[in-house]
C-alpha atoms as a PDB file:
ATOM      1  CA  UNK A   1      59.309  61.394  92.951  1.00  0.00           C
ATOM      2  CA  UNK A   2      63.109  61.446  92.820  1.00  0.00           C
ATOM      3  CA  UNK A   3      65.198  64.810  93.839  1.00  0.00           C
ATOM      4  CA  UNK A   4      68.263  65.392  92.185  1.00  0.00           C
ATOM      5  CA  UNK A   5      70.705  66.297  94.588  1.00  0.00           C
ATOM      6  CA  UNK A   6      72.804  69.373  93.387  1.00  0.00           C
ATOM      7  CA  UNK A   7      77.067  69.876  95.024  1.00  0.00           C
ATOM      8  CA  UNK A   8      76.752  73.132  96.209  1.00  0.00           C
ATOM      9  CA  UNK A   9      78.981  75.906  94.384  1.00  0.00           C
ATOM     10  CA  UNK A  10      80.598  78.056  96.542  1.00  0.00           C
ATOM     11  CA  UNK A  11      82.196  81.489  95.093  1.00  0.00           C
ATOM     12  CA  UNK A  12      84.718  82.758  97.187  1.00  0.00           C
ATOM     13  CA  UNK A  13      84.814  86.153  98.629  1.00  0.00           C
ATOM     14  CA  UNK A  14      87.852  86.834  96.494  1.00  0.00           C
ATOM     15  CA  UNK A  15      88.622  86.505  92.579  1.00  0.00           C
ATOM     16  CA  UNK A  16      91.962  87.398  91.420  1.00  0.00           C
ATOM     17  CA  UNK A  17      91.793  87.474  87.601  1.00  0.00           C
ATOM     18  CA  UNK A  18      94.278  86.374  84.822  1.00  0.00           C
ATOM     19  CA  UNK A  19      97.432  88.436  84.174  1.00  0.00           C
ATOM     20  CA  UNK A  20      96.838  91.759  81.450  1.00  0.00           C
ATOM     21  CA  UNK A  21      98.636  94.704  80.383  1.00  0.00           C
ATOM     22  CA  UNK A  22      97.395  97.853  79.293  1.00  0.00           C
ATOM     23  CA  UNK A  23      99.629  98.351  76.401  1.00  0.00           C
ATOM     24  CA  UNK A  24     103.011  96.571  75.265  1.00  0.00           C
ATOM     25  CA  UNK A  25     105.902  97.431  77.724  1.00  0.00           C
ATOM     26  CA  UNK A  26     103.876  98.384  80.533  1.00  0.00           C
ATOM     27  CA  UNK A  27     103.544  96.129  84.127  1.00  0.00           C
ATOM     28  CA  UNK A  28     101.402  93.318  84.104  1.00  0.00           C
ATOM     29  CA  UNK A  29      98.466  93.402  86.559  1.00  0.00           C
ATOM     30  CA  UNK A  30      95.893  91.371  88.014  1.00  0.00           C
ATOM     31  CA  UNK A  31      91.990  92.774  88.861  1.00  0.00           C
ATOM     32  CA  UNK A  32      91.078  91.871  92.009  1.00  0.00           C
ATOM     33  CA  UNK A  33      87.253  91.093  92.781  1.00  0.00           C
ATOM     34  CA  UNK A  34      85.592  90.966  96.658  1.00  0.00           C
ATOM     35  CA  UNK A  35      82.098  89.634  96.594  1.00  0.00           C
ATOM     36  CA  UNK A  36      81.776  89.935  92.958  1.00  0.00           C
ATOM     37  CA  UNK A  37      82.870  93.512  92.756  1.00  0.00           C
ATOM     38  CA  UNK A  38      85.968  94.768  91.433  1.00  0.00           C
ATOM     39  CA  UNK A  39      88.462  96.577  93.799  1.00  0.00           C
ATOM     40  CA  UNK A  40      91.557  96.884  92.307  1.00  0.00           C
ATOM     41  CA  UNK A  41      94.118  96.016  90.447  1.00  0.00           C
ATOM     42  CA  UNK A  42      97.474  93.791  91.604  1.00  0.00           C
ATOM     43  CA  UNK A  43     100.651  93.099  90.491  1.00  0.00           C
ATOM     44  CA  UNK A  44     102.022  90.812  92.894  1.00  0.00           C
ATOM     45  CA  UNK A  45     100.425  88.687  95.681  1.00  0.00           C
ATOM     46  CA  UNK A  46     101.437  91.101  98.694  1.00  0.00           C
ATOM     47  CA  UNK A  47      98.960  93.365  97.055  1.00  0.00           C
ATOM     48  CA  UNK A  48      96.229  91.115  96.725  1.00  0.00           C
ATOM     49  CA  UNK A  49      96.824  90.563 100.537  1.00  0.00           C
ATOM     50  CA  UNK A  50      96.760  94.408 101.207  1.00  0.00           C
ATOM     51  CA  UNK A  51      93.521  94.733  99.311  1.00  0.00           C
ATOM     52  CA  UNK A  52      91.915  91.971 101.532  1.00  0.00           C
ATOM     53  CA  UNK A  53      92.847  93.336 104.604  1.00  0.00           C
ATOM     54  CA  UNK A  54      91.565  96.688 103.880  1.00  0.00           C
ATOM     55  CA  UNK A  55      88.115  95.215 103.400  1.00  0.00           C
ATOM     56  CA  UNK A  56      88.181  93.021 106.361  1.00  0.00           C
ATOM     57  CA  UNK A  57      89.298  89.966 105.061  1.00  0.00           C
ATOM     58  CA  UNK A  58      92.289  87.828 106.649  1.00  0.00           C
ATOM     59  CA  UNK A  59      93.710  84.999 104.380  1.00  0.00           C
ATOM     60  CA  UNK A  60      95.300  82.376 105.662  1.00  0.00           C
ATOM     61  CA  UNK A  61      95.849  79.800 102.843  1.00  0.00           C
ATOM     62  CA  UNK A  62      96.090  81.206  99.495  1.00  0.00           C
ATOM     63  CA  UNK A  63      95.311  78.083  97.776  1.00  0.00           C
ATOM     64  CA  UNK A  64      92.054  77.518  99.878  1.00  0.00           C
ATOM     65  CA  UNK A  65      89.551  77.363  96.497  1.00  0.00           C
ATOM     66  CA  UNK A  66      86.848  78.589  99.133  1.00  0.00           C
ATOM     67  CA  UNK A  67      88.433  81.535 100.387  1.00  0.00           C
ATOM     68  CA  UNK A  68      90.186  82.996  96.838  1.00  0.00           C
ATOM     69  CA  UNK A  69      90.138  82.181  92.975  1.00  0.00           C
ATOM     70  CA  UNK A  70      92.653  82.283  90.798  1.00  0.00           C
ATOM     71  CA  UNK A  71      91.579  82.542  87.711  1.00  0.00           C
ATOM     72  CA  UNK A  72      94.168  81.993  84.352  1.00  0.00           C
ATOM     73  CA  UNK A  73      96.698  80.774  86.976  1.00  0.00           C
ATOM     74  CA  UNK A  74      97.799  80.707  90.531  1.00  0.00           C
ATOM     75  CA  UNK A  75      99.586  82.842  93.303  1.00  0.00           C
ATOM     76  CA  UNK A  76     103.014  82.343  91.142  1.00  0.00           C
ATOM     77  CA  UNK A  77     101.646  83.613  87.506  1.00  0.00           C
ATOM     78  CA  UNK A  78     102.019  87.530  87.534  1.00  0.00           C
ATOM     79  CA  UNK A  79     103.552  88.116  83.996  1.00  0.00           C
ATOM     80  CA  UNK A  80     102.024  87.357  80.608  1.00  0.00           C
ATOM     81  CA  UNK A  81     102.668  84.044  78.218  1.00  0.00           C
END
């Protein structure tokens, strides 16, 4: 019998989603998830940082794919296309 050996697929702790606005004119955001639960919403990176640190978590390297996720961009994309 063979076994198929399966990579392992991590999620991180933390998911910051892509960029979204309410309504025209108003401030883009980004929702923030820990542990597959949303938390909040961001507009810059400082606040994703703020947000982690009130639930316990201490980021070191923001582009660590096993500590955060960006998802529809990276640390840098905060407005819409």
């Amino acid at each position: 019998m063979t076994e198929i050996a399966s990579p392992r697929i991590s999620r991180p702790r933390v998911m910051v989603l892509g960029v979204m606005r309410r309504k025209p004119g108003s401030p883009p955001f980004r929702i923030v998830e820990i542990d597959g639960e949303v938390v909040a919403e961001a507009k810059t990176v400082i606040d994703v940082l703020e947000v982690c640190s009130i639930f316990g978590i201490t980021i070191h390297d923001l582009d660590d794919p096993e500590v955060v996720r960006w998802v529809g961009g990276d640390k840098f994309t905060w407005t819409t296309r």
